[in-house]
Each structure stands twice: as structure tokens, then as C-alpha cells.
N, C-alpha and C. Protein backbone atom coordinates (compact mmCIF):
# COMPACT_ATOMS: atom_id res chain seq x y z
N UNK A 1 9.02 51.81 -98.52
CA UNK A 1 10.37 52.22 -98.19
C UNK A 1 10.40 52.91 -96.83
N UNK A 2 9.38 53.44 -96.30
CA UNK A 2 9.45 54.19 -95.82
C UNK A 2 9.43 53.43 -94.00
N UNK A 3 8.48 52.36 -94.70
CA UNK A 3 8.40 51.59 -93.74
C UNK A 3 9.84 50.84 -92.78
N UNK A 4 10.72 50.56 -94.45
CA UNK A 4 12.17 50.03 -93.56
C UNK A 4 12.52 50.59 -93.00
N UNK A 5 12.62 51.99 -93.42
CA UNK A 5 13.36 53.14 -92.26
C UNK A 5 12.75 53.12 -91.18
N UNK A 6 11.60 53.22 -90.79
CA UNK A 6 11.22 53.35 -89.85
C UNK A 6 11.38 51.76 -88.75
N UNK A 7 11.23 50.92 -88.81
CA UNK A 7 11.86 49.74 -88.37
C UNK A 7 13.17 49.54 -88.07
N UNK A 8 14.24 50.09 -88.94
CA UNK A 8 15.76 50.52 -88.79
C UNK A 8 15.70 51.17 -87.52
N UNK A 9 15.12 52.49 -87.76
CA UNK A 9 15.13 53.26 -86.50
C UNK A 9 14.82 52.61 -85.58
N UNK A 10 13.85 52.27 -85.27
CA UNK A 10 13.07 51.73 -83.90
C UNK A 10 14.14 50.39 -83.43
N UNK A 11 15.05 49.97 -84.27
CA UNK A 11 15.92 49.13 -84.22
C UNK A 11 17.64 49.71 -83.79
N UNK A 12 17.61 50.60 -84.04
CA UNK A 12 19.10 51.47 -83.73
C UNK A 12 18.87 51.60 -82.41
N UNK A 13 17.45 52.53 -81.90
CA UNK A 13 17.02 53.03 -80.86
C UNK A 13 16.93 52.00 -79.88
N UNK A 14 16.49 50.51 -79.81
CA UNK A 14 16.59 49.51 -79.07
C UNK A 14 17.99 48.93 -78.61
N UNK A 15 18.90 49.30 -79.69
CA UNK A 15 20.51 48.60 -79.63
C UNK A 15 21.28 49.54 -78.97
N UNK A 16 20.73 51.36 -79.21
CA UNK A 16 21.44 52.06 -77.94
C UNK A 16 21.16 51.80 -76.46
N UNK A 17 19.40 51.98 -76.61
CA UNK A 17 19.46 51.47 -75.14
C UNK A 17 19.65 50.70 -74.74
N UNK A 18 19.90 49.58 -74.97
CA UNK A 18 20.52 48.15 -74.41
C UNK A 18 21.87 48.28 -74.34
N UNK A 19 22.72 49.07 -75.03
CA UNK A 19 23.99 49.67 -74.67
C UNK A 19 24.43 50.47 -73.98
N UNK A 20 23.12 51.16 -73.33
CA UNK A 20 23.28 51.84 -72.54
C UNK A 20 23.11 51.72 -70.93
N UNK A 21 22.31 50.72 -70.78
CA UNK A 21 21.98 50.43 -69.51
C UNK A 21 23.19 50.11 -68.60
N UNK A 22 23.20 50.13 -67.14
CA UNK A 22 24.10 49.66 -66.25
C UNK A 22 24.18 48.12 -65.98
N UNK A 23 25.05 47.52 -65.48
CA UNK A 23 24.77 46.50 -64.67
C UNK A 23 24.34 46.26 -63.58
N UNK A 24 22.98 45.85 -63.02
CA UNK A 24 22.44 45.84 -61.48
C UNK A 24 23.34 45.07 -60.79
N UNK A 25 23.59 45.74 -60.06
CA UNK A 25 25.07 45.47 -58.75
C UNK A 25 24.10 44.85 -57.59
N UNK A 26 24.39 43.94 -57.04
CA UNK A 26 23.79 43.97 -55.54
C UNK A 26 23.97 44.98 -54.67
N UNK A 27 23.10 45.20 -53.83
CA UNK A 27 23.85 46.41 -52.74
C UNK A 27 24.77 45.43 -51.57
N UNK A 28 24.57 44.28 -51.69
CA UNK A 28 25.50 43.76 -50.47
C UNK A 28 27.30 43.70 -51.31
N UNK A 29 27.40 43.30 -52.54
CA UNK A 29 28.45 43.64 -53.36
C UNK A 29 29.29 45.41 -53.58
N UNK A 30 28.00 46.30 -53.97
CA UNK A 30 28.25 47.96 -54.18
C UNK A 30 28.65 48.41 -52.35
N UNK A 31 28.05 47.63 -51.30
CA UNK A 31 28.22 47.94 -50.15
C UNK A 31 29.77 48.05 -49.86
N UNK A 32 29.82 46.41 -49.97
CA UNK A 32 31.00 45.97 -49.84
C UNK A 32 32.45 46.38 -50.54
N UNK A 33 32.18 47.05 -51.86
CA UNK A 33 33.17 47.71 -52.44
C UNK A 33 33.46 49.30 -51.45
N UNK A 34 32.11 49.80 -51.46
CA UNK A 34 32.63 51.22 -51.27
C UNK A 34 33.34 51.32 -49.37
N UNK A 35 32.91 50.11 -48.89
CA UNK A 35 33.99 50.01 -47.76
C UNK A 35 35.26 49.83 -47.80
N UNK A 36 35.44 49.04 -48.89
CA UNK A 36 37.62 48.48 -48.92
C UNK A 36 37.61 49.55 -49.25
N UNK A 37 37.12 50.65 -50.75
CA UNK A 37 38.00 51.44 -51.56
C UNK A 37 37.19 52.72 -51.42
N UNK A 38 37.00 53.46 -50.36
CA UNK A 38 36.26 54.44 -50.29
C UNK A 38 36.65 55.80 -50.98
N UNK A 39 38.24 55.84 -51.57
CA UNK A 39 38.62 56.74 -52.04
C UNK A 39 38.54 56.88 -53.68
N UNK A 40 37.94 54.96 -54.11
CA UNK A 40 37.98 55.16 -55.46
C UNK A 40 36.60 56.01 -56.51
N UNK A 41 37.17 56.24 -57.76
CA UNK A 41 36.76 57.36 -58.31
C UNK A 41 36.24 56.49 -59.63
N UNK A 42 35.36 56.72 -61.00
CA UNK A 42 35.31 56.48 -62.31
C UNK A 42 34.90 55.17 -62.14
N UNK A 43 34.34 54.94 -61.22
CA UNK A 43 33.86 53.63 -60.70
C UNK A 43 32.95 52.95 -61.78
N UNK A 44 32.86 51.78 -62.65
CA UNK A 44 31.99 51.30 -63.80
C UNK A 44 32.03 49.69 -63.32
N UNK A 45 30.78 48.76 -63.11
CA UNK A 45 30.38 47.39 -62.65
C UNK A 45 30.08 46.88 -63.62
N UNK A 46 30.66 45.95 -64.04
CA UNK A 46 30.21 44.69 -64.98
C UNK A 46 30.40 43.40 -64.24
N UNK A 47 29.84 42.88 -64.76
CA UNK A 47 29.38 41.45 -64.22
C UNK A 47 29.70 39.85 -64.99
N UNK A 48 30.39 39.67 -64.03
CA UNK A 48 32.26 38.50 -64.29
C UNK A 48 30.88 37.17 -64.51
N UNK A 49 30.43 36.62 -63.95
CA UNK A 49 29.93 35.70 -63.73
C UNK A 49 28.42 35.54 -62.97
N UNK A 50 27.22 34.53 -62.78
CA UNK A 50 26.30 34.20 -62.29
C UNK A 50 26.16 35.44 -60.98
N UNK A 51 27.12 35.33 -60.13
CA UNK A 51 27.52 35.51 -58.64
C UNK A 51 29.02 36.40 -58.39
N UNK A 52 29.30 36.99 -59.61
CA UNK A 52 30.41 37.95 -59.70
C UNK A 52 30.48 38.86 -60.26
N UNK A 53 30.79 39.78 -59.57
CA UNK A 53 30.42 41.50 -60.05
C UNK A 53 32.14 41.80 -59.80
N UNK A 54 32.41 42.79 -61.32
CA UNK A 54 33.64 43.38 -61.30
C UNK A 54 33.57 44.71 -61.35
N UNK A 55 34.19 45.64 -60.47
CA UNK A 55 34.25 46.95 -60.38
C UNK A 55 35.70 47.35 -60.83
N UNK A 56 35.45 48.43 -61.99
CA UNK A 56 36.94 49.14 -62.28
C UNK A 56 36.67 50.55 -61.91
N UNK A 57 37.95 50.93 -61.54
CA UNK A 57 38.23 52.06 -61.07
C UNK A 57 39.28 52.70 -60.89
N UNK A 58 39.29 54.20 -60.73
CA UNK A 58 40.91 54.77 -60.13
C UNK A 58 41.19 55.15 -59.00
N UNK A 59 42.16 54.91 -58.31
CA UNK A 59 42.60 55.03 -57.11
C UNK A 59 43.72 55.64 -56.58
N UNK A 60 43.95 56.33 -56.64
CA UNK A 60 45.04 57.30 -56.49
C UNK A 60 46.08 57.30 -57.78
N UNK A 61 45.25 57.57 -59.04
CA UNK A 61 46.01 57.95 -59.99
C UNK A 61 46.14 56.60 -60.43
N UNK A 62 46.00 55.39 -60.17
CA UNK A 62 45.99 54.07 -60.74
C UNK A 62 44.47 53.21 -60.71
N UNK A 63 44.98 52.85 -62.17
CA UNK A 63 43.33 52.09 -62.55
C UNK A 63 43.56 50.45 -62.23
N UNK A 64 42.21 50.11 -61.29
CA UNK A 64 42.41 48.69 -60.86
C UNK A 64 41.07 48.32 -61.31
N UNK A 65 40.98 46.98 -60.51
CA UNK A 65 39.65 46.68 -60.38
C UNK A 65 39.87 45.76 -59.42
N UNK A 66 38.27 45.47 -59.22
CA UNK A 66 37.86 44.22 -57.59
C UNK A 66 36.82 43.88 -58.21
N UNK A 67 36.75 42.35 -57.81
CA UNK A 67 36.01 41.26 -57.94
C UNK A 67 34.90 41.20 -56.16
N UNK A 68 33.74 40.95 -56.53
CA UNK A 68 32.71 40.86 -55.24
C UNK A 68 31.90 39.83 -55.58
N UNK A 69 31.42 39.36 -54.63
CA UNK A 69 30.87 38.05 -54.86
C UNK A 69 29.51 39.00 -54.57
N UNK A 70 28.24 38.42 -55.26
CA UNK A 70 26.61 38.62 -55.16
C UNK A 70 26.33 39.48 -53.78
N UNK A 71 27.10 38.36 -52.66
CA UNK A 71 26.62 38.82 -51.27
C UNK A 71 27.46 39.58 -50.67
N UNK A 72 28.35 39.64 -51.67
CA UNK A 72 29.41 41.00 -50.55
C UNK A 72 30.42 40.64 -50.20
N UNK A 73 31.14 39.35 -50.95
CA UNK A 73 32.53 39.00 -50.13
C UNK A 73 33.49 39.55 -51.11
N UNK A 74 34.29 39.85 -50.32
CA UNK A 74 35.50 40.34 -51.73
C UNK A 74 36.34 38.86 -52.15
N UNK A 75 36.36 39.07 -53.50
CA UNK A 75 37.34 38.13 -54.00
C UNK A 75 38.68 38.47 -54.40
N UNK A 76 39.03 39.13 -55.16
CA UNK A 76 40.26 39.94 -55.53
C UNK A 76 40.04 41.36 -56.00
N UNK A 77 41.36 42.22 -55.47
CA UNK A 77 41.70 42.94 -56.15
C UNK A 77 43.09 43.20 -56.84
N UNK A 78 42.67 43.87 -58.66
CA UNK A 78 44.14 43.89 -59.08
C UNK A 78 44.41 45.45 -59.94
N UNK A 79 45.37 46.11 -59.04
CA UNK A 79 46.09 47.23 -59.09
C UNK A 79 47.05 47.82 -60.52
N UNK A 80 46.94 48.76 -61.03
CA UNK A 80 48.26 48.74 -62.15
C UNK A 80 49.51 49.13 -61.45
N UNK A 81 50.77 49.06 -61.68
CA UNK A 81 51.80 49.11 -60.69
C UNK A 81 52.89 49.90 -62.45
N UNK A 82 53.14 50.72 -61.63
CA UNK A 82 54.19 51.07 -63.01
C UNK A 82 55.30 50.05 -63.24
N UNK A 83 55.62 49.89 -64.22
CA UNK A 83 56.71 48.85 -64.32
C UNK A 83 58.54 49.08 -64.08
N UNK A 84 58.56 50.57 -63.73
CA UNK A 84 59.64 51.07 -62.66
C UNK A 84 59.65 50.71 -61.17
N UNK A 85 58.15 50.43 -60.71
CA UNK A 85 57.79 50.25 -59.36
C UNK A 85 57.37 48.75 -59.18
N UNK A 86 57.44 47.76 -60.31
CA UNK A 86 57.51 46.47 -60.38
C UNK A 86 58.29 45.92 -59.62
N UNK A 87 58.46 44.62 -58.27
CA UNK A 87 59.59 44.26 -58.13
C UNK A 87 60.88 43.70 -58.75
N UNK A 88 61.67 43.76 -58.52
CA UNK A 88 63.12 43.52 -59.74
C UNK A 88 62.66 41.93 -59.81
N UNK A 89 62.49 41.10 -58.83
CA UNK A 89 62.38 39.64 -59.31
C UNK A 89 61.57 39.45 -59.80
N UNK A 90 60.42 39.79 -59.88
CA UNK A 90 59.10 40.13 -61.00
C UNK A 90 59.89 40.05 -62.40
N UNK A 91 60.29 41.45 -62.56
CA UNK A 91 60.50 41.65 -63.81
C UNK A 91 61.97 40.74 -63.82
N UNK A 92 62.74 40.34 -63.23
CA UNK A 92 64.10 39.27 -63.85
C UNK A 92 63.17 38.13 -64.19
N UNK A 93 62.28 37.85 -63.47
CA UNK A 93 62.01 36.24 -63.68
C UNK A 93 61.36 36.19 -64.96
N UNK A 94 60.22 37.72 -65.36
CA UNK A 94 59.67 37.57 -66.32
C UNK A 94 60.68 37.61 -68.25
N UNK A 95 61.41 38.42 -67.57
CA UNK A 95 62.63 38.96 -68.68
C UNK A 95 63.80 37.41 -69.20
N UNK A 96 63.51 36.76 -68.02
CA UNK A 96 64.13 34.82 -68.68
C UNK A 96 62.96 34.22 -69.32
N UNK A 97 62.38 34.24 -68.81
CA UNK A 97 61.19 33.56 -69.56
C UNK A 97 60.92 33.45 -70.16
N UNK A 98 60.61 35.31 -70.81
CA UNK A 98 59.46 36.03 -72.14
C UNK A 98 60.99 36.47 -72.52
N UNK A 99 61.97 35.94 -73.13
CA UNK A 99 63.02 37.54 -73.91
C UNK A 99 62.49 37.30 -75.05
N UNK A 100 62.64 39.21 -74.89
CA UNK A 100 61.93 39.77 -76.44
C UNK A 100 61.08 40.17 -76.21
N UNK A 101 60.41 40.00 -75.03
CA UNK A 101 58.85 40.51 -74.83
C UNK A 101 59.04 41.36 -74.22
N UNK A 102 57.45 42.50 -74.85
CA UNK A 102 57.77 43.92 -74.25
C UNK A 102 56.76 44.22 -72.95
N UNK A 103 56.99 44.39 -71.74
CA UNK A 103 56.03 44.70 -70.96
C UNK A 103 55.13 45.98 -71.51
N UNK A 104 53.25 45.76 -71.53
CA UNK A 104 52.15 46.57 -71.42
C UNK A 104 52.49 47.06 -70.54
N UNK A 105 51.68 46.38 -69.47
CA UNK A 105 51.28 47.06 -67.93
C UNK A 105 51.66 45.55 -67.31
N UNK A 106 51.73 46.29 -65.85
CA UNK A 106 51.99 45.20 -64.62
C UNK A 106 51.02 45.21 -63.63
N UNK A 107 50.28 43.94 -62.92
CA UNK A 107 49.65 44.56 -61.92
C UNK A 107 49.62 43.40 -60.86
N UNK A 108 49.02 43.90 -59.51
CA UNK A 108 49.26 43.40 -58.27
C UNK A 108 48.62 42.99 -57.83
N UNK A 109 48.29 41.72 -58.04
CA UNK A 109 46.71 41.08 -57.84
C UNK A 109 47.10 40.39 -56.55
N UNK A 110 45.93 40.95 -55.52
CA UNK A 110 45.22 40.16 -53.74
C UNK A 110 44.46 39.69 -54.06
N UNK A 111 43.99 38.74 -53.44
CA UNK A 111 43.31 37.56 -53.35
C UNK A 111 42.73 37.03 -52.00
N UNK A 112 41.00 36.85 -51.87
CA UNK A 112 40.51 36.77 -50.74
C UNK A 112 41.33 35.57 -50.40
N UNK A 113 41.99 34.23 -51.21
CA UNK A 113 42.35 33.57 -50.40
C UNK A 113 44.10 33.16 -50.37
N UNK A 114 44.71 34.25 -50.65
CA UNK A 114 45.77 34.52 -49.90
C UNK A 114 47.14 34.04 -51.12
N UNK A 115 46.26 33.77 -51.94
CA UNK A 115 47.30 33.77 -52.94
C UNK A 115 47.70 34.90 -53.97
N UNK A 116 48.55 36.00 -53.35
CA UNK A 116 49.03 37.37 -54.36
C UNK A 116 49.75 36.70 -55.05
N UNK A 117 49.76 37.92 -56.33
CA UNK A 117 50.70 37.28 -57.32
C UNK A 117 50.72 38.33 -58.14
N UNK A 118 51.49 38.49 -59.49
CA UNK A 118 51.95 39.92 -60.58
C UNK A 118 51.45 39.31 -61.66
N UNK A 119 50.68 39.86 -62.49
CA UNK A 119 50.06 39.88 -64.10
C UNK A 119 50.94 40.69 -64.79
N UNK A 120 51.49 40.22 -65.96
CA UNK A 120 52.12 40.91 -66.73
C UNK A 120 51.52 40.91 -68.08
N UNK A 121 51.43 42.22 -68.84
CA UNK A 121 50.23 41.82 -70.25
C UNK A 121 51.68 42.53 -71.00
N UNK A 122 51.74 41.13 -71.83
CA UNK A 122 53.19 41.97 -72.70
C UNK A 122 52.24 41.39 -74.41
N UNK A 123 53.65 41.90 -74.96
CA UNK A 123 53.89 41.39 -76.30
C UNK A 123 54.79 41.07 -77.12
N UNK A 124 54.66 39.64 -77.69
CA UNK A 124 56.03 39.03 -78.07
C UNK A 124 55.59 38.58 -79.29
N UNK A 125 56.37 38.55 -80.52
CA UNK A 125 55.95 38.70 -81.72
C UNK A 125 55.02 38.78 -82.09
N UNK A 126 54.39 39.89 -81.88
CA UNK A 126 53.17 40.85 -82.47
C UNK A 126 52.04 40.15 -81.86
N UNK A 127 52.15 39.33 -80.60
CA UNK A 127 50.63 39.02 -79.99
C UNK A 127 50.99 39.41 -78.97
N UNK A 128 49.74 39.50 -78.14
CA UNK A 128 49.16 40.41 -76.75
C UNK A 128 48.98 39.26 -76.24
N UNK A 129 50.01 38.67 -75.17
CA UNK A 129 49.35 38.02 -74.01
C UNK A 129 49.75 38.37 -72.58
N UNK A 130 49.56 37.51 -71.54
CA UNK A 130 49.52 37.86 -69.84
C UNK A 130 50.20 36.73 -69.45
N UNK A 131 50.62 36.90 -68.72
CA UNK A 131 51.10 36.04 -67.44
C UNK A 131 51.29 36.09 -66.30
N UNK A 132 51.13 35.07 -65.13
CA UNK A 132 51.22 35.44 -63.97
C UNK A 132 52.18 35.03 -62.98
N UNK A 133 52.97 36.07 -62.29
CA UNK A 133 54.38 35.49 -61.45
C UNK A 133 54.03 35.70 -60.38
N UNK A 134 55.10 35.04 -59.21
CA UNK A 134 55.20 35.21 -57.79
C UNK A 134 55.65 36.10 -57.96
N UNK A 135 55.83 36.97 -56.46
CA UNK A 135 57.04 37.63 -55.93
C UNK A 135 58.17 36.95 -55.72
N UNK A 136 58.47 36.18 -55.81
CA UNK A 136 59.83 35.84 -56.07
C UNK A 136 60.58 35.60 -58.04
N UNK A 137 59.36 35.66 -58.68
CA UNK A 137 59.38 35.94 -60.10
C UNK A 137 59.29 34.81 -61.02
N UNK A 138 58.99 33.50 -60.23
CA UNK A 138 58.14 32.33 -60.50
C UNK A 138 57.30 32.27 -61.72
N UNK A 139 57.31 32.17 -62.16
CA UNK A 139 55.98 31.91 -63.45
C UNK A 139 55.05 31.11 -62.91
N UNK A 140 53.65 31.14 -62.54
CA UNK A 140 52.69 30.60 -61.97
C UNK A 140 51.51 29.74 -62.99
């Protein structure tokens, strides 16, 4: 008996530390972040893909995150935006679309290649989904 316990343990103890570890960031990626967002704070890296590292963080009182490629290129970043400070065609275009649906959060996603656009994470009969509009309030 004594033996399972002891195997349990040595087994709990393996599943914290593996829960505990960081994600190894490149430094040409960690470089490249702390240049765009030098003011951000609560900074935590997980890792999107092969060659994509995601950094979340807060930034003047708003939690975003940015996407970096392995070698340091930025790919996107996306901002929370209060949904008072949403643009009105944002939220009209989303409010034809989704009625009934309740806006989560809103946010303001840049894009290394030039396509911005608004995420909206609502909920409409009792499921959680997203969507993404232009600034002009487009459904994308």
C-alpha cells in the first residue's frame, strides 16, 4: 500500500512541475515584444503554434495580447476596448446581425498585414461565441 502512495506522489509532483514550467520564448520574439509594448505589465507567453509565440498582458489598465513570430516579427496585436468606447458602427452592425446577443468584451485587433478589424465575444442563447467586424461594422 504503501508503495501506491508513494508512486501517486512522485506522480502529483511530476504533473505540478510540468504545470509549472514557462514557455521558452525566443529572445528575437521576447526582444521584439518588449520594443512595441515597453509599458506592458503581467506579461505571461504561451505558444500559438510551431513558429508562434503569444504574449498577454496589461497595458494601461487594458488586457491584450500580441502574436510574434519565432524570429521577431510581429504578427498581431489585440486590445480590450470597453464596449462604451466601441465604435457605434461596430456595435450597429453587430446589434443587426446578432439581436439578442449580449456583448462579453470587444477588442481591436492590428495586423502585421494591414488588415484591422473588431472581435466581439458575445452570447446568444446561452452559448459563448466571437465574431469579427470591420470598422464600418461589416461582419467579416
Amino acid at each position: 500500500m504503501k508503495k501506491y502512495i508513494f508512486i501517486a506522489m512522485v506522480c502529483m509532483v511530476n504533473i505540478v512541475t510540468v504545470a509549472a514550467q514557462k514557455t521558452q520564448v525566443p529572445a528575437a520574439a521576447e526582444k521584439a515584444f518588449l520594443q512595441k509594448f515597453p509599458e506592458a505589465r503581467n506579461v505571461i507567453w504561451d505558444k500559438e503554434s510551431k513558429n508562434e509565440y503569444e504574449a498577454s498582458f496589461l497595458l494601461n489598465g487594458k488586457k491584450g495580447s500580441a502574436n510574434f513570430s519565432a524570429s521577431g516579427n510581429w504578427l498581431e496585436t489585440e486590445i480590450a476596448v470597453p464596449q462604451a468606447a466601441a465604435p457605434q458602427k461596430v456595435l450597429e452592425g453587430f446589434g443587426k446581425k446578432f439581436p439578442g446577443a449580449k456583448v462579453n468584451e470587444v477588442f481591436q485587433i492590428s495586423s502585421a498585414s494591414g488588415k484591422d478589424y473588431f472581435e466581439i465575444e458575445y452570447t446568444l442563447k446561452g452559448k459563448k461565441k466571437e465574431t469579427r467586424l470591420s470598422a464600418s461594422g461589416t461582419v467579416i
